[in-house]
PDB file of N, CA and C in Angstrom:
ATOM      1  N   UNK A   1     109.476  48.655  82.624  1.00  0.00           N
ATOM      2  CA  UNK A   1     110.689  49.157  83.258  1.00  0.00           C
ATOM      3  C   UNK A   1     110.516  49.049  84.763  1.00  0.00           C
ATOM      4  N   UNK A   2     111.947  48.857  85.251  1.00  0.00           N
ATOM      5  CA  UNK A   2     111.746  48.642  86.635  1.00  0.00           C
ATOM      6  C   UNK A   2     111.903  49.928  87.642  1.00  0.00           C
ATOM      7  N   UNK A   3     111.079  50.385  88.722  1.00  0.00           N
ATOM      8  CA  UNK A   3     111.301  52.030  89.327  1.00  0.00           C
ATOM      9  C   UNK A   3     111.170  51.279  90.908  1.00  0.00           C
ATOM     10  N   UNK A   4     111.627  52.198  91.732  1.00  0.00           N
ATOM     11  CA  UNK A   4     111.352  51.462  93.080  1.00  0.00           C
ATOM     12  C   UNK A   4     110.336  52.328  93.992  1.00  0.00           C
ATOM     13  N   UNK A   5     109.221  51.899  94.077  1.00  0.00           N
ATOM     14  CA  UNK A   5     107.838  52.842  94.447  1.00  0.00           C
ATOM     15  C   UNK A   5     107.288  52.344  96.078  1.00  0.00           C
ATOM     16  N   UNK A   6     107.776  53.630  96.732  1.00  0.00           N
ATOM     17  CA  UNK A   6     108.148  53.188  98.331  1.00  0.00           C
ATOM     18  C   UNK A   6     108.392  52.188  98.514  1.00  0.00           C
ATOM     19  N   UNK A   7     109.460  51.950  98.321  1.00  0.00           N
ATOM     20  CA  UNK A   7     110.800  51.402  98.782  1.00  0.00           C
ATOM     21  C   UNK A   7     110.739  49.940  98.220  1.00  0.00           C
ATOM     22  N   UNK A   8     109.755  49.718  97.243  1.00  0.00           N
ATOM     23  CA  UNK A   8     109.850  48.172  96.700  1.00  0.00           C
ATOM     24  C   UNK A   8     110.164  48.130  95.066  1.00  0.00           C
ATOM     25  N   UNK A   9     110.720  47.373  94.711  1.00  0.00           N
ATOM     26  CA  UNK A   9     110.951  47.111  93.529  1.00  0.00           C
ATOM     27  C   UNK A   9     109.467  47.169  92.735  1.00  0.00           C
ATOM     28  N   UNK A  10     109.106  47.738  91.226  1.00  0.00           N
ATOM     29  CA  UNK A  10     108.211  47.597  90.563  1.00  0.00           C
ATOM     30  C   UNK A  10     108.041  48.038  89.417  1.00  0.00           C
ATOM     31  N   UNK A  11     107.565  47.127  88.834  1.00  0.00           N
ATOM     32  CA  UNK A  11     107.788  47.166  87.137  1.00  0.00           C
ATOM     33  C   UNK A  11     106.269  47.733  86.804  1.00  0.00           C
ATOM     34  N   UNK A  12     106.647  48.880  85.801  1.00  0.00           N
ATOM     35  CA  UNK A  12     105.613  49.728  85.077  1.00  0.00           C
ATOM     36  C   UNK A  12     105.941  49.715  83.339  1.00  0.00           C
ATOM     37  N   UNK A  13     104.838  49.893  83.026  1.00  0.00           N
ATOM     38  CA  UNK A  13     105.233  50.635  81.360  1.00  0.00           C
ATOM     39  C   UNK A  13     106.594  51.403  81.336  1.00  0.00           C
ATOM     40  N   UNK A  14     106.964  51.671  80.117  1.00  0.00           N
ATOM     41  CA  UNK A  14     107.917  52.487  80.105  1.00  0.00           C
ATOM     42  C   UNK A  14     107.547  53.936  79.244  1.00  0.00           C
ATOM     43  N   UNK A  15     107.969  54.727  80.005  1.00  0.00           N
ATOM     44  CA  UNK A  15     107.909  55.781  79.686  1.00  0.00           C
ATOM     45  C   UNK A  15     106.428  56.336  80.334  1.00  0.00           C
ATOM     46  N   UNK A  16     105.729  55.617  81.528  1.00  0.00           N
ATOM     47  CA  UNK A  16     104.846  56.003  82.659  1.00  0.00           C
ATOM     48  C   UNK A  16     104.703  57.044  82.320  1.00  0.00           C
ATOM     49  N   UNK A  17     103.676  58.476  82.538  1.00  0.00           N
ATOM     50  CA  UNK A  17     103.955  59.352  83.429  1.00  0.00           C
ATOM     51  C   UNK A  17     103.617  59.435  84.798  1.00  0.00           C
ATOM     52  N   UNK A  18     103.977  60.444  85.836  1.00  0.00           N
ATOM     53  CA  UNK A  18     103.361  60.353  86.729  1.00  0.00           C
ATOM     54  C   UNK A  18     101.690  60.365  87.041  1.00  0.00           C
ATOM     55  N   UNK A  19     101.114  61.171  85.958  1.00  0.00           N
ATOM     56  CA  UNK A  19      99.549  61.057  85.871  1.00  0.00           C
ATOM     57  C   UNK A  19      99.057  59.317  85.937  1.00  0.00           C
ATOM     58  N   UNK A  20      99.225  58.438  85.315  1.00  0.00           N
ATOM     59  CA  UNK A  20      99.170  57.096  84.605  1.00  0.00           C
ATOM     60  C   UNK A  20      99.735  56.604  86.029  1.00  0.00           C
ATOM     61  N   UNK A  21     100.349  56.838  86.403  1.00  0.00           N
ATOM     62  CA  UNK A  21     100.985  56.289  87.842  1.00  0.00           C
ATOM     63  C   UNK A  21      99.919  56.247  88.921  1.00  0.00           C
ATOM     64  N   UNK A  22      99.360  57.076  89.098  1.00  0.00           N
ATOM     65  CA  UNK A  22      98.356  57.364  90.155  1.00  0.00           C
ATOM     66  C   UNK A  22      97.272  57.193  89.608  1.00  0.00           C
ATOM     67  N   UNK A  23      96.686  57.009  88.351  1.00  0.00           N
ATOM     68  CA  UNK A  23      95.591  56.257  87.779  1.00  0.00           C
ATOM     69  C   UNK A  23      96.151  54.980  87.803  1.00  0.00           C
ATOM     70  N   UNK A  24      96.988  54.184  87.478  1.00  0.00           N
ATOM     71  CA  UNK A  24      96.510  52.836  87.686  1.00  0.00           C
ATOM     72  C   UNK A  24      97.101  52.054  88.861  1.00  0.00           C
ATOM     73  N   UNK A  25      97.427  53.172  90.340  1.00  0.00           N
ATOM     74  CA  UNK A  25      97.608  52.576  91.328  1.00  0.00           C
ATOM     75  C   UNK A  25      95.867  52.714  92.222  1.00  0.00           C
ATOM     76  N   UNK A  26      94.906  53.352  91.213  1.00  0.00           N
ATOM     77  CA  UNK A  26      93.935  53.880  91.684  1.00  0.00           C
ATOM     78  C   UNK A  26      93.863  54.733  92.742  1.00  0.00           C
ATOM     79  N   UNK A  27      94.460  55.806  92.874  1.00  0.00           N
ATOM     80  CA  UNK A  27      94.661  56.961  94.096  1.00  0.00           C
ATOM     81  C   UNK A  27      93.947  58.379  93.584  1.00  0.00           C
ATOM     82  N   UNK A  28      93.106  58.308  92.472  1.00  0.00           N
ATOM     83  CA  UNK A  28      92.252  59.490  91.496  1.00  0.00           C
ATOM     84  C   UNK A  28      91.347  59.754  92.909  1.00  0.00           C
ATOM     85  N   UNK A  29      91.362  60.931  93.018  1.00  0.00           N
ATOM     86  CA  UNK A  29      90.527  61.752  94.296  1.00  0.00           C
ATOM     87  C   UNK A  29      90.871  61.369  95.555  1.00  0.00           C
ATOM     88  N   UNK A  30      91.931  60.730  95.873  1.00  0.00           N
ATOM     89  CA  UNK A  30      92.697  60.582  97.047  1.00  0.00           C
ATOM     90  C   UNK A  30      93.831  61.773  97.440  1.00  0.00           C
ATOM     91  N   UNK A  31      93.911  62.035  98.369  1.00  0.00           N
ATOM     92  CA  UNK A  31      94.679  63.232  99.183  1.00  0.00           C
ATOM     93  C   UNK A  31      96.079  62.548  99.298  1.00  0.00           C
ATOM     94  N   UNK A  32      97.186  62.839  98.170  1.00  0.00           N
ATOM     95  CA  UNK A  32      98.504  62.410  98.284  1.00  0.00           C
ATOM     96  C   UNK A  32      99.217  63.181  97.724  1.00  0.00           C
ATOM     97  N   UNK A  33     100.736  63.024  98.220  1.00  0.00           N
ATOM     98  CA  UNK A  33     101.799  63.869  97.446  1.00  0.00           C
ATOM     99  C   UNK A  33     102.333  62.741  96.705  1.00  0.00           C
ATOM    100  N   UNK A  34     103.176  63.337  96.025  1.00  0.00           N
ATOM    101  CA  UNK A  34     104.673  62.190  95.245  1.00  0.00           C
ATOM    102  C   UNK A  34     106.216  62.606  94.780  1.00  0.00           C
ATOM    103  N   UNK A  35     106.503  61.967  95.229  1.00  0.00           N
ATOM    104  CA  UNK A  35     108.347  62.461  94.750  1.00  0.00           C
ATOM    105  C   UNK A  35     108.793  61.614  94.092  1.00  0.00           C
ATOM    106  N   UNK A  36     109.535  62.064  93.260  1.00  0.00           N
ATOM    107  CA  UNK A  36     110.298  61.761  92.350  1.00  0.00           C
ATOM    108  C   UNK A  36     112.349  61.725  92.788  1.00  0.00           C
ATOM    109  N   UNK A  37     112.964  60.884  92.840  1.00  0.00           N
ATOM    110  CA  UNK A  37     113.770  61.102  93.391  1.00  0.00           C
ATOM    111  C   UNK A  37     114.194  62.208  94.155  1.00  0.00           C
ATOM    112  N   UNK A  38     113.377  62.213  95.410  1.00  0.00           N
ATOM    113  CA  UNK A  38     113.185  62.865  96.570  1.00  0.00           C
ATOM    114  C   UNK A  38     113.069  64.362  96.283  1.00  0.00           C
ATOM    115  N   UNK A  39     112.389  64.666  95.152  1.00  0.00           N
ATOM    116  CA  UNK A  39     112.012  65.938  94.518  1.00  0.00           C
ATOM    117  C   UNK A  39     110.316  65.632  94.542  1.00  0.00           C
ATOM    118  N   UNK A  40     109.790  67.045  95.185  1.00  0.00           N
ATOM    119  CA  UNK A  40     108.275  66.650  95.149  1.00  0.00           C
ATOM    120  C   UNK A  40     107.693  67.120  93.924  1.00  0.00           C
ATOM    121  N   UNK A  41     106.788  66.504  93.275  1.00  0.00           N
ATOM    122  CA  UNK A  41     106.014  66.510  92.009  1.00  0.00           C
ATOM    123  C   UNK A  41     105.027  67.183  92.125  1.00  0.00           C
ATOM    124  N   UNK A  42     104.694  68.488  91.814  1.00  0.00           N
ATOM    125  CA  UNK A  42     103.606  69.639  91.567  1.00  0.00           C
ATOM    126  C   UNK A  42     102.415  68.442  91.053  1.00  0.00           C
ATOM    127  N   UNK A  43     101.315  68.493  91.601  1.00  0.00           N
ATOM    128  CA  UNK A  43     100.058  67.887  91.066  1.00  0.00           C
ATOM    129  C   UNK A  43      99.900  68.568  89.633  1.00  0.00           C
ATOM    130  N   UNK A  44     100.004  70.258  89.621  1.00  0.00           N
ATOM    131  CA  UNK A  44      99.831  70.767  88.494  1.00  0.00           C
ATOM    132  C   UNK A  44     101.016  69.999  86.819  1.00  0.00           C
ATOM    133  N   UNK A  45     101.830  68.717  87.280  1.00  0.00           N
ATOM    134  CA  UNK A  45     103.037  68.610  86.662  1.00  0.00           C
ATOM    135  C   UNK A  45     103.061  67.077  86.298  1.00  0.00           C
ATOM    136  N   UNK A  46     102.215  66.565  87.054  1.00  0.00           N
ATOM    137  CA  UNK A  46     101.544  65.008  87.126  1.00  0.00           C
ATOM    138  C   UNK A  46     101.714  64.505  85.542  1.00  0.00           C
ATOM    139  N   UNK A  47     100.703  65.283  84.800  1.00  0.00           N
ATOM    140  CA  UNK A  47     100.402  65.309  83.313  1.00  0.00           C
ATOM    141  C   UNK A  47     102.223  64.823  82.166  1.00  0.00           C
ATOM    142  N   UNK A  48     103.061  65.802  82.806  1.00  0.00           N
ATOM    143  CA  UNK A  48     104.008  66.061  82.056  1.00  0.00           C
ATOM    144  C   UNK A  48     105.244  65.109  82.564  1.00  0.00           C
ATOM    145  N   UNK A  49     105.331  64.545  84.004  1.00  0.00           N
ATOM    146  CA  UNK A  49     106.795  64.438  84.509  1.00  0.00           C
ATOM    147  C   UNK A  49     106.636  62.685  84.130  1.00  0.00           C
ATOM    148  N   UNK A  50     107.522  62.650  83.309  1.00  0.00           N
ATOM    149  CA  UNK A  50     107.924  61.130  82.527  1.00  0.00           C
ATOM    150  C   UNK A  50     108.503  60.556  83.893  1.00  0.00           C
ATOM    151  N   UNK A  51     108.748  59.724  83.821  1.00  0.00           N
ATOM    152  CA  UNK A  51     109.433  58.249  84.653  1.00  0.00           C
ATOM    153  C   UNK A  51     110.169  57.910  83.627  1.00  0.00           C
ATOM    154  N   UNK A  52     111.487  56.974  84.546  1.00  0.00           N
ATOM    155  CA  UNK A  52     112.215  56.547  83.778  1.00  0.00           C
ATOM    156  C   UNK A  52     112.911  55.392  84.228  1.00  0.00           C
ATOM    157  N   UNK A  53     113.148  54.129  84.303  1.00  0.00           N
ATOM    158  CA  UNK A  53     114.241  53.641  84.822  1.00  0.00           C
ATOM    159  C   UNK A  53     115.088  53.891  85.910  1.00  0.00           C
ATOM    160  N   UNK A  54     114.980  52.888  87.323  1.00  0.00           N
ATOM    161  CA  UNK A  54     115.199  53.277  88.625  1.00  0.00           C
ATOM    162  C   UNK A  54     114.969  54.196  88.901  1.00  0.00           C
ATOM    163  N   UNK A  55     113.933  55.207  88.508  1.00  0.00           N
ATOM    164  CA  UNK A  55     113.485  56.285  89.270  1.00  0.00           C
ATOM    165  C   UNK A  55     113.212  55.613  90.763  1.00  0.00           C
ATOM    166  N   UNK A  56     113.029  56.574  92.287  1.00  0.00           N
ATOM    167  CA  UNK A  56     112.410  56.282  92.709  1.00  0.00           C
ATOM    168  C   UNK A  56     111.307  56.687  93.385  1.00  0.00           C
ATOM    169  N   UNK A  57     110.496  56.731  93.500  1.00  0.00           N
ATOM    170  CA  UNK A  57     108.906  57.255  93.615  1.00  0.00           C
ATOM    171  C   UNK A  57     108.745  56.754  94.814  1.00  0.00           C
ATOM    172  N   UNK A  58     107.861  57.902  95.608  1.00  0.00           N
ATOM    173  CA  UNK A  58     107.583  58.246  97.345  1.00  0.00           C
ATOM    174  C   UNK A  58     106.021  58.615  97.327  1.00  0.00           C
ATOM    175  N   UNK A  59     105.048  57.869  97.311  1.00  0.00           N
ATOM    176  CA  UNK A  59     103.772  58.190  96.869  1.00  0.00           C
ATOM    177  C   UNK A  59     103.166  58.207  98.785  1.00  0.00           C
ATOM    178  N   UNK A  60     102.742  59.692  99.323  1.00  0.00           N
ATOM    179  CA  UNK A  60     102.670  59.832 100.548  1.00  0.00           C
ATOM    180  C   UNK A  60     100.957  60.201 100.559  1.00  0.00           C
ATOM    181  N   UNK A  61     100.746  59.572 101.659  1.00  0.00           N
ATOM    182  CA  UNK A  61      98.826  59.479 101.196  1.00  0.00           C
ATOM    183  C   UNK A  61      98.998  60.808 102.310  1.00  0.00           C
ATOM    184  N   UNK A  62      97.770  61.197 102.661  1.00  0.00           N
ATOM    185  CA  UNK A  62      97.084  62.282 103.696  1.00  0.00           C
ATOM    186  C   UNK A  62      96.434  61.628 104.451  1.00  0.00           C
ATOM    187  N   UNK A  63      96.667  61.167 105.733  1.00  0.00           N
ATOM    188  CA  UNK A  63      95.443  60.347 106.784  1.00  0.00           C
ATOM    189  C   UNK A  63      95.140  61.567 107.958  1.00  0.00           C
ATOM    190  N   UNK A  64      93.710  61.176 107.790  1.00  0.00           N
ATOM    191  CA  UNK A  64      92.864  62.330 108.542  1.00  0.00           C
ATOM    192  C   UNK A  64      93.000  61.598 110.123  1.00  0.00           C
ATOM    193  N   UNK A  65      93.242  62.186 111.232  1.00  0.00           N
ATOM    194  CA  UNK A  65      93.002  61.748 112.432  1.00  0.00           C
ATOM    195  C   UNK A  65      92.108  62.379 113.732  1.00  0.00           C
ATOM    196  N   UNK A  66      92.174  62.516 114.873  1.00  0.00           N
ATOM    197  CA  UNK A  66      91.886  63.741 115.696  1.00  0.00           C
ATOM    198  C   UNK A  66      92.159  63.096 117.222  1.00  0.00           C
TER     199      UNK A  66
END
């Protein structure tokens, strides 16, 4: 299925979840948020929140600076 994942077109499994999303963009122990049509996704919720068809997904990393 096709979802648009910051701001580009991209085809995933269907029926993703968001967990599976961030495992196979490889981001496991990386410091990020994610939204879901501009709704932010509880890490605690990762497990449960399905994808679906033109969803669109905002995957925002954490960069450390000083």
């Amino acid at each position: 299925m096709k979802i648009i994942l910051n701001g580009a077109p991209r085809e995933i499994a269907d029926g993703m979840l968001v967990s599976e999303l961030v495992e196979y963009l490889e981001l496991l122990g990386q410091r990020f948020a994610v939204e879901v049509n501009a709704e932010l996704v509880p890490r605690s919720r990762f497990a449960e929140h399905r994808l679906v068809a033109g969803d669109t997904v905002e995957i925002i990393q954490a960069v450390g600076g000083g």
